[in-house]
Protein backbone atom coordinates (compact mmCIF):
# COMPACT_ATOMS: atom_id res chain seq x y z
CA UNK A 1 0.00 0.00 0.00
CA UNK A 2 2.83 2.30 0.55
CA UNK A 3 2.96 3.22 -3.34
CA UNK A 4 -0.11 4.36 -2.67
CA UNK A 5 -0.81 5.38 0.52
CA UNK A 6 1.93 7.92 0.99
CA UNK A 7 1.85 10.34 -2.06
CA UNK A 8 -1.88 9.97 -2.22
CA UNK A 9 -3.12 10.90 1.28
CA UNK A 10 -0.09 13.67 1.39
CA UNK A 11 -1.19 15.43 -1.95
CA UNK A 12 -4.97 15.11 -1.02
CA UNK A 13 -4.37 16.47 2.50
CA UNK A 14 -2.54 19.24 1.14
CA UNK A 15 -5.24 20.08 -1.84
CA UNK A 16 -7.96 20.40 0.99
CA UNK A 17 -6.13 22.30 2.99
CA UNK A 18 -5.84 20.75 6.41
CA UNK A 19 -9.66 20.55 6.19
CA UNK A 20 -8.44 17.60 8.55
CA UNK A 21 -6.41 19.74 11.96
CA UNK A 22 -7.66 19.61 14.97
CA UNK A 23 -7.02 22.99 17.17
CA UNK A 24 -4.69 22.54 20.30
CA UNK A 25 -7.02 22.77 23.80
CA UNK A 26 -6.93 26.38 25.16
CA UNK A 27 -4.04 26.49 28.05
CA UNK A 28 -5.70 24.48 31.19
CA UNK A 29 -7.88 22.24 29.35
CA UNK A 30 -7.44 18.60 29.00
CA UNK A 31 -6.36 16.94 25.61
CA UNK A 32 -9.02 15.26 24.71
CA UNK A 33 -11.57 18.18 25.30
CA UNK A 34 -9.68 19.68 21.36
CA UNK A 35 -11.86 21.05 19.25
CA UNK A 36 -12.23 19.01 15.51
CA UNK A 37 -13.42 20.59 12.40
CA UNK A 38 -13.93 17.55 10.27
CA UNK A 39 -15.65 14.25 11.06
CA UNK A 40 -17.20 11.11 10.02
CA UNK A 41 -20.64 10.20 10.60
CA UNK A 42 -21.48 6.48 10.37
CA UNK A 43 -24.13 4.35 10.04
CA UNK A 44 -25.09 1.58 12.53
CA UNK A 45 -22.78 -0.79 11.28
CA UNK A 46 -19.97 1.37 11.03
CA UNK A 47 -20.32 2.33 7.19
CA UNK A 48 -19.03 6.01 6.58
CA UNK A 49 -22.41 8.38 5.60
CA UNK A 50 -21.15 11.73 5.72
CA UNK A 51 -17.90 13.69 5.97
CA UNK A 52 -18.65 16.99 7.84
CA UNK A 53 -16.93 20.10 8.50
CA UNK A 54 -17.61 22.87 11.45
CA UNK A 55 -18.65 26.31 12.06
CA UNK A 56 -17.49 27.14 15.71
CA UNK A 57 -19.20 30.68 16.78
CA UNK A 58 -16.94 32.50 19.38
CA UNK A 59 -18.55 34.91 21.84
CA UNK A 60 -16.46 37.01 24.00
CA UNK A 61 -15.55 35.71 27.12
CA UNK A 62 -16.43 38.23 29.30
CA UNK A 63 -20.18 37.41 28.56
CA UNK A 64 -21.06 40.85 26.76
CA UNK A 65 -23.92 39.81 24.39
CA UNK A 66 -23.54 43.63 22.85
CA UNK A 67 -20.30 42.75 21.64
CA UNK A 68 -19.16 41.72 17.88
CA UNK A 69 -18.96 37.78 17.06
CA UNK A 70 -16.40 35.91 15.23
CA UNK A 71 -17.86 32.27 13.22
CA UNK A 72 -14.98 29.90 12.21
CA UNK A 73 -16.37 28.26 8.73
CA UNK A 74 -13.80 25.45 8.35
CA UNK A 75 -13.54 24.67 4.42
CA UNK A 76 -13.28 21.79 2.21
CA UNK A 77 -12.29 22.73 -0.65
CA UNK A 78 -13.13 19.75 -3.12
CA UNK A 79 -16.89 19.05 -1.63
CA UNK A 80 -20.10 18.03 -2.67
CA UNK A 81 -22.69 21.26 -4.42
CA UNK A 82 -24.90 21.08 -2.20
CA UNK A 83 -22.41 21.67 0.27
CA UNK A 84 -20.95 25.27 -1.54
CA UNK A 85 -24.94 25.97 -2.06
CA UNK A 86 -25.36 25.86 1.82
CA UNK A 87 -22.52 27.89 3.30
CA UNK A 88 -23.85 30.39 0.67
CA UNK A 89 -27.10 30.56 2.07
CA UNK A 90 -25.31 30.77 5.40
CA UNK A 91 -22.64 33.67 4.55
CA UNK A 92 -25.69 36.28 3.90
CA UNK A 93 -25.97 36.10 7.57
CA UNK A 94 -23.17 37.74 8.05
CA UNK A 95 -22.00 41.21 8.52
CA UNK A 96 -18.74 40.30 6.68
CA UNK A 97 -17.14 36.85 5.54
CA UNK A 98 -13.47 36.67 5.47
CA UNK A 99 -12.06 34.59 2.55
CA UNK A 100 -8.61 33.25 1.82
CA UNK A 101 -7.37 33.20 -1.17
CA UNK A 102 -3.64 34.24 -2.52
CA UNK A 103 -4.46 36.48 -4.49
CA UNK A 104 -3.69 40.29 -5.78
CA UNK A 105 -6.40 42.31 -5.05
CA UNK A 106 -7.57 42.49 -8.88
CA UNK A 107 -8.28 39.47 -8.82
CA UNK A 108 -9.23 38.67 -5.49
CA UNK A 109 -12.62 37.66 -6.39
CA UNK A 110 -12.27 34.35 -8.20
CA UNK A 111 -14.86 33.63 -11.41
CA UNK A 112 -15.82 29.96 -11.91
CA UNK A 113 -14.03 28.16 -14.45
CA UNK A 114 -10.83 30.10 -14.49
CA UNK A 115 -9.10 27.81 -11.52
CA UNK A 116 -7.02 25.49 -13.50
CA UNK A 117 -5.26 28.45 -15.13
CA UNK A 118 -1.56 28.15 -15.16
CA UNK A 119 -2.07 26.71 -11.94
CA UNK A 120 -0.91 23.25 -11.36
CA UNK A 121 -2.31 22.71 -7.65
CA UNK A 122 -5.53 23.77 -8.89
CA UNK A 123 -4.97 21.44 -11.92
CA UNK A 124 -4.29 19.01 -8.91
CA UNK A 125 -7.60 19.78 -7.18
CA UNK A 126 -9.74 19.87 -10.06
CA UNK A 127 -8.19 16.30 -11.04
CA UNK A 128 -9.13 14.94 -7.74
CA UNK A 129 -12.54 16.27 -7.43
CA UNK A 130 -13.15 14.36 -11.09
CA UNK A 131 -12.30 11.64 -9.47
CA UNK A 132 -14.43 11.91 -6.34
CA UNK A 133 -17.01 13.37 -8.33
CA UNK A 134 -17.29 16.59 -6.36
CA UNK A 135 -17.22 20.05 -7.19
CA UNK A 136 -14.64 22.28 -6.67
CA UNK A 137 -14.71 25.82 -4.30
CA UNK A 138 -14.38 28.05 -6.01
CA UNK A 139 -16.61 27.22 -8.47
CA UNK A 140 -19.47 26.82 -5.19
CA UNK A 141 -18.86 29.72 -3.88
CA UNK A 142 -20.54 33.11 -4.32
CA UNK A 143 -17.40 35.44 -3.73
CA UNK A 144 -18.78 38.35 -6.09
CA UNK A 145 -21.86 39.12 -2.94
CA UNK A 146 -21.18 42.25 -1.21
CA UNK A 147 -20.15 40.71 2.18
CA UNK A 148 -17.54 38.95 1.45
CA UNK A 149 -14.33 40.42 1.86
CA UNK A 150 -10.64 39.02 0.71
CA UNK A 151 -8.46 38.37 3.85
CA UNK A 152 -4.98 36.75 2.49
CA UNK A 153 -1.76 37.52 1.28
CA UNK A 154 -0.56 38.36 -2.42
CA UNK A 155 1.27 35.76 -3.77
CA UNK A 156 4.10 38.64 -3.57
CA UNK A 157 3.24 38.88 0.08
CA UNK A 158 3.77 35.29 0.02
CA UNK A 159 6.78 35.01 -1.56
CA UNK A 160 8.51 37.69 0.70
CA UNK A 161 7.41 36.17 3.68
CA UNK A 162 8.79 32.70 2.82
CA UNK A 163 12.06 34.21 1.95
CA UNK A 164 12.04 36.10 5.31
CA UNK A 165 11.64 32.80 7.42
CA UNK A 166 13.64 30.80 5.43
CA UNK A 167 11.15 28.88 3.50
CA UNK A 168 11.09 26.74 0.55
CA UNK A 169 8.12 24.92 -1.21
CA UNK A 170 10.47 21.86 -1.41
CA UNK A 171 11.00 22.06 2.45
CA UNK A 172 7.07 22.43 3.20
CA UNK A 173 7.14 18.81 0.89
CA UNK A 174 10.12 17.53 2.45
CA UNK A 175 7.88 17.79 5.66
CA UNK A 176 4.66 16.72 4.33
CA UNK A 177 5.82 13.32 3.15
CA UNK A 178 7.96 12.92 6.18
CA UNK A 179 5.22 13.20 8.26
CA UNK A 180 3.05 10.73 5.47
CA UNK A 181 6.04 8.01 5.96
CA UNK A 182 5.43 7.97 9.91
CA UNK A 183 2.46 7.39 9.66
CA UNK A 184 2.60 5.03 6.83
CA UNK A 185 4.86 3.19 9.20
CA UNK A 186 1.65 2.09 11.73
CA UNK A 187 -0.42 1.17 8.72
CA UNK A 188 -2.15 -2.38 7.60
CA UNK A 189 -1.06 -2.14 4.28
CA UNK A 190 -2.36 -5.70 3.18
CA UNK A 191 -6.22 -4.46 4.71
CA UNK A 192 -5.73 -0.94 2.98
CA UNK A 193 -4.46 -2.06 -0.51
CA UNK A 194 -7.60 -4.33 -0.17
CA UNK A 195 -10.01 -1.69 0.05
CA UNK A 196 -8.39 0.51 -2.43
CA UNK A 197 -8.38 -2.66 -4.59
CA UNK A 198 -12.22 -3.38 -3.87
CA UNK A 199 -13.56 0.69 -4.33
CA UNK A 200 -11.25 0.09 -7.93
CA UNK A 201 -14.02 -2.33 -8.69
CA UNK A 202 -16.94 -1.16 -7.43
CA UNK A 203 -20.26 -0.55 -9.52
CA UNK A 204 -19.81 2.83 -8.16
CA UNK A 205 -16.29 3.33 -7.91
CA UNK A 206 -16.37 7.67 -7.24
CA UNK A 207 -18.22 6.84 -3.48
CA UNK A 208 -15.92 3.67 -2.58
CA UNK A 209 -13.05 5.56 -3.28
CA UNK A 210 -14.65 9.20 -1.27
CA UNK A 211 -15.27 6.63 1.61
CA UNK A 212 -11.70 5.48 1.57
CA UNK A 213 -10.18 8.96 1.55
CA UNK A 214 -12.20 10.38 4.07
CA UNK A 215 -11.16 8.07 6.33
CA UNK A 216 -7.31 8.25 5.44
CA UNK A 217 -8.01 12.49 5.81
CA UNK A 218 -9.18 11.52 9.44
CA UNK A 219 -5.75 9.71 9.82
CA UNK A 220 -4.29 12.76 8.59
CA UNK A 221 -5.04 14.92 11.50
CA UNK A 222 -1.69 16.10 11.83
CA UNK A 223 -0.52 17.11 9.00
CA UNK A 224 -0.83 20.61 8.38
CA UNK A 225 0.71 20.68 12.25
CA UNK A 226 3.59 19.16 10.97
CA UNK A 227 4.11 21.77 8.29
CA UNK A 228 3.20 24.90 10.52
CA UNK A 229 6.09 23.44 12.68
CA UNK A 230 6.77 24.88 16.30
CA UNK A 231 7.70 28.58 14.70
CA UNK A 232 4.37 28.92 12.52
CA UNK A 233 5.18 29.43 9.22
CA UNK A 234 3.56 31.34 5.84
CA UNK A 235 1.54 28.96 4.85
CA UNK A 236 -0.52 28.86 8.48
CA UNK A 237 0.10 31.42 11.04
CA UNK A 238 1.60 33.79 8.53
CA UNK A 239 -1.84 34.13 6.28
CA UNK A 240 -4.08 34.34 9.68
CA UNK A 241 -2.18 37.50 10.54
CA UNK A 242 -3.17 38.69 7.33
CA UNK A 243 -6.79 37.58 7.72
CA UNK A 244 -7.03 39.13 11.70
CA UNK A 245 -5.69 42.83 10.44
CA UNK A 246 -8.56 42.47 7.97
CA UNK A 247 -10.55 41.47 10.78
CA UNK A 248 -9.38 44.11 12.73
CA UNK A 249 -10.84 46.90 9.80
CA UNK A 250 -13.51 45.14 9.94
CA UNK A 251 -14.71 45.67 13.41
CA UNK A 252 -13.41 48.91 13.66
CA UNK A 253 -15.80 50.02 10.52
CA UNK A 254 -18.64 48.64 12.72
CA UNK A 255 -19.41 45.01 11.97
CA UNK A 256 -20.78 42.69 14.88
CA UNK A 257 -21.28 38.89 13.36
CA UNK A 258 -18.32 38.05 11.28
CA UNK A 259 -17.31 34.97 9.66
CA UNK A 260 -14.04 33.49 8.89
CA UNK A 261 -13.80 30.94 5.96
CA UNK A 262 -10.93 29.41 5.78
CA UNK A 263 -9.27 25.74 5.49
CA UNK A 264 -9.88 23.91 8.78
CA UNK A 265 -5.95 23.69 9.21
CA UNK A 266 -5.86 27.13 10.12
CA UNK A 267 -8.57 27.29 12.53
CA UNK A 268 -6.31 26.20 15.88
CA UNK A 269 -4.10 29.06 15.38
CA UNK A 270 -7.08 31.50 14.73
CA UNK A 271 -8.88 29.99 18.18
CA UNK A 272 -6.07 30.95 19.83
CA UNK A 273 -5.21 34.30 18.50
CA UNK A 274 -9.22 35.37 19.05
CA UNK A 275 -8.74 33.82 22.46
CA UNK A 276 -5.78 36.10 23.24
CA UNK A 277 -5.96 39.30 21.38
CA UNK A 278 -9.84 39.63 20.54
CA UNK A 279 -11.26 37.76 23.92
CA UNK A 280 -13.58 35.85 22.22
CA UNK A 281 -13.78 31.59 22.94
CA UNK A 282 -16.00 28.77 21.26
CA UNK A 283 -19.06 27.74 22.51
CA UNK A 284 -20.92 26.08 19.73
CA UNK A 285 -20.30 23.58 17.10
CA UNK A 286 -22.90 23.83 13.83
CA UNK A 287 -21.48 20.43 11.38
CA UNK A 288 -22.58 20.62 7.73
CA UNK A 289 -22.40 17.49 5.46
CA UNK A 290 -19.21 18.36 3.02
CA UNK A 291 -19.33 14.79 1.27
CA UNK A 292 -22.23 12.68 1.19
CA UNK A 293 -21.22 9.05 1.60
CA UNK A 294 -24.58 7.19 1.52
């Protein structure tokens, strides 16, 4: 299984964005109390039926119901329509929705249909989502509606603040697939290479093979922590500061229910920062159904 396991369940992780972290417990709490933004629902006899993803809405801690509100929308972003079609209806709730996308700000508002453009991981993304049979985000996603607002870098923003912490693409893969062959090490690879073998076959081979890589992006949990690394880096921590300054404006021009949609990897770094320089902490968990699996 190893010729497949590790480059496939590294480059899907990666082209859904951490969609699989889990956010680090607030100082004091106990481990297993973490907040997850993607799960599995199953059926009674174990069978995955849904891969979901979380909206978290943080209220500030010192109980002021007059204050503004902050909704993490973790994205997927290869999902199912229906999915894209709901967060949609959802984001005109909002006083503002923060986006990420590297982007200048001409073109900051992506159109559907131009994401494969000299762009090879969206080449990537659209190739998987064939596969799956899903759709891909931003062809979902309404970004032209007057409330949503772009909260990224460039991609010259990006660039200089690689080069300022040292970064390479090749090291954020080095670390990616070093992380893949640890965990390949704890695999069944006769069981798994029978399942991939088996969802090869199947009358409907686009859900076997969804089932079987939503529950290798569940093994996956850690991956985007193992490319943030314990000094942050661009891809993570350096993009959320981006996003909170935009934040920031936006709360300062007067908006009270915000939303922040980004890839569920970034969303323990942004609990934390909202915990520590906004005051505001989770308190509910809203799941919509990303991939249906029935």
């Amino acid at each position: 299984m190893g010729t497949f396991k590790l480059p496939f369940v590294a480059l899907v992780t990666w082209l859904v964005v951490g969609a699989v972290a889990a956010a680090a417990p607030p100082a004091g709490e106990a481990k297993d109390a973490k907040q997850s933004w993607i799960r599995l629902s199953r059926d009674d006899n174990g069978r995955p039926t849904a891969l979901e993803t979380a909206i978290v809405h943080c209220v500030p801690i010192n109980g002021n119901r007059r204050m503004p509100t902050v909704d993490l929308v973790a994205a997927i972003h290869i999902a199912d329509m229906a999915y894209y079609k709901q967060l949609n209806s959802d984001f005109k709730g909002y006083d503002a929705v923060l986006y990420e996308l590297v982007a200048t700000e001409a073109t900051s508002v992506p159109r559907p249909g131009r994401s494969t453009e000299n762009n090879p991981i969206s080449f990537l993304q659209n190739a998987v989502k064939d596969v799956l049979d899903l759709s891909f985000q931003l062809d979902g996603i309404d970004y032209a509606a007057k409330n949503m607002v772009h909260a990224d870098m460039s991609p010259e923003e990006f660039r200089k603040s690689m080069k300022k912490r040292g970064e390479t693409a090749l090291g954020m893969v080095a670390r990616l697939l070093g992380y893949a062959l640890t965990r390949e090490s704890q695999s069944n690879d006769a069981v798994d290479s029978l399942k991939l073998l088996a969802a090869l076959m199947d009358e409907n081979r686009a859900l076997a093979l969804k089932r079987i890589v939503a529950e290798q992006l569940l093994e996956s949990d850690d991956a985007l922590a193992a490319l943030e690394g314990p000094r942050g880096s661009t891809l993570i921590s350096g993009r959320n500061e981006v996003a909170l300054e935009v934040l920031r404006k936006q709360l300062a021009a007067g908006k009270r229910k915000i939303a922040i949609f980004y890839g569920g990897g970034h969303m323990p770094d942004f609990v934390r920062r909202l915990r520590d320089d906004f005051g505001l902490r989770p308190v509910e968990t809203r799941w919509l159904t990303a991939w249906n699996l029935k």
